[in-house]
Protein backbone atom coordinates (compact mmCIF):
# COMPACT_ATOMS: atom_id res chain seq x y z
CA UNK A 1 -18.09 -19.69 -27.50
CA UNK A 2 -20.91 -21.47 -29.03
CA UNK A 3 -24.06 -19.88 -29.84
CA UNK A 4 -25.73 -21.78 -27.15
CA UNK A 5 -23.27 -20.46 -24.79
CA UNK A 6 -23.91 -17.17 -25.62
CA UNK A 7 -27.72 -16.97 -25.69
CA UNK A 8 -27.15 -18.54 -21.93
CA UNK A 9 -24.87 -15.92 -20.96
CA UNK A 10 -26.97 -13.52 -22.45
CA UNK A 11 -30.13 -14.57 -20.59
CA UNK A 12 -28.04 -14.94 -17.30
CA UNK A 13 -27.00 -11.30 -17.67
CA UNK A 14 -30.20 -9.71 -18.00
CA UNK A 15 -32.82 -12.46 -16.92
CA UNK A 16 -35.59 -10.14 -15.26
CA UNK A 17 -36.39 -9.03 -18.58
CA UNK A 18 -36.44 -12.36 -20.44
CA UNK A 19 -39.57 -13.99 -21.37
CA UNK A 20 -40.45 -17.59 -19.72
CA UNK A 21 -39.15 -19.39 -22.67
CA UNK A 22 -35.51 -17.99 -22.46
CA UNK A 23 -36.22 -18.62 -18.64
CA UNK A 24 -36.80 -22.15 -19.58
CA UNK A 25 -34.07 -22.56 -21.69
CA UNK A 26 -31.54 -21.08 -19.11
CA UNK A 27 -32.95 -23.61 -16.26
CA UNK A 28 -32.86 -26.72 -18.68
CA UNK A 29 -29.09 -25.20 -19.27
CA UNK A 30 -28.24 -24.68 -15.92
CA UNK A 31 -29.64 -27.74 -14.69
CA UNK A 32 -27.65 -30.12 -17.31
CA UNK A 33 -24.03 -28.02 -16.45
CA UNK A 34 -25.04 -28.73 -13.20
CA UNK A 35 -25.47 -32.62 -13.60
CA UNK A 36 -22.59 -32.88 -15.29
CA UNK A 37 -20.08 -31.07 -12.90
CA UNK A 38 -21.80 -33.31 -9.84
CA UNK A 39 -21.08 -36.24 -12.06
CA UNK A 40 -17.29 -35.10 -12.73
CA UNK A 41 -16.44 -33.92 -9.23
CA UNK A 42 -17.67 -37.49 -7.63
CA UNK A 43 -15.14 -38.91 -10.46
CA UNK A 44 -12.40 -37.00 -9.14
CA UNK A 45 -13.39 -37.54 -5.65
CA UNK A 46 -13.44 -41.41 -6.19
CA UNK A 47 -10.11 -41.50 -7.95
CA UNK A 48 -8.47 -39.05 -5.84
CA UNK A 49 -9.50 -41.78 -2.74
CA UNK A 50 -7.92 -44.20 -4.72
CA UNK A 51 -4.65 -42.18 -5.46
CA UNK A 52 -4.57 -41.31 -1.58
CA UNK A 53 -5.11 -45.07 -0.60
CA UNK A 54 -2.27 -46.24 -3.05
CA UNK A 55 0.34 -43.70 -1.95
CA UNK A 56 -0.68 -44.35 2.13
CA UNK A 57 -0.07 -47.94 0.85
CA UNK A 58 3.20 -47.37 -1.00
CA UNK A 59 4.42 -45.25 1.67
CA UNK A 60 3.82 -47.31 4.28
CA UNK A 61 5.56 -49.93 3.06
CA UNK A 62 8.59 -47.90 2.23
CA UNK A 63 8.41 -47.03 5.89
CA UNK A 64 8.39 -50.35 7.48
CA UNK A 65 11.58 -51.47 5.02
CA UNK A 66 13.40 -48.95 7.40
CA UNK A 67 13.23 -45.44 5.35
CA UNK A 68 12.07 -42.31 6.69
């Protein structure tokens, strides 16, 4: 764990008793981890549309060449 990591987890642990500037650094933190995983789950929702499109594809046409 980094040392950035650990002063988060640290703050997020305790953060009544922090001062603003931990505060600060914990929402700046928080708010970038959060960007990030937005950014990464619309990723994997866009490619697992197109994974679900191909296969519907593939399967259909496996289908209509008489397979079940």
């Amino acid at each position: 764990m980094s040392l950035k990591e650990e002063r988060l987890k640290t703050i997020v642990s305790d953060y009544k008793s922090k001062n603003n500037g931990e505060l600060k650094f914990a929402l700046e933190e928080l708010s970038q981890d959060f960007e990030e995983t937005k950014g990464m789950l619309i990723k994997l929702s866009l490619h697992l549309d197109s994974v679900e499109k191909i296969y519907t594809d593939i399967l259909n046409e496996y289908k209509s060449r008489g397979n079940k």
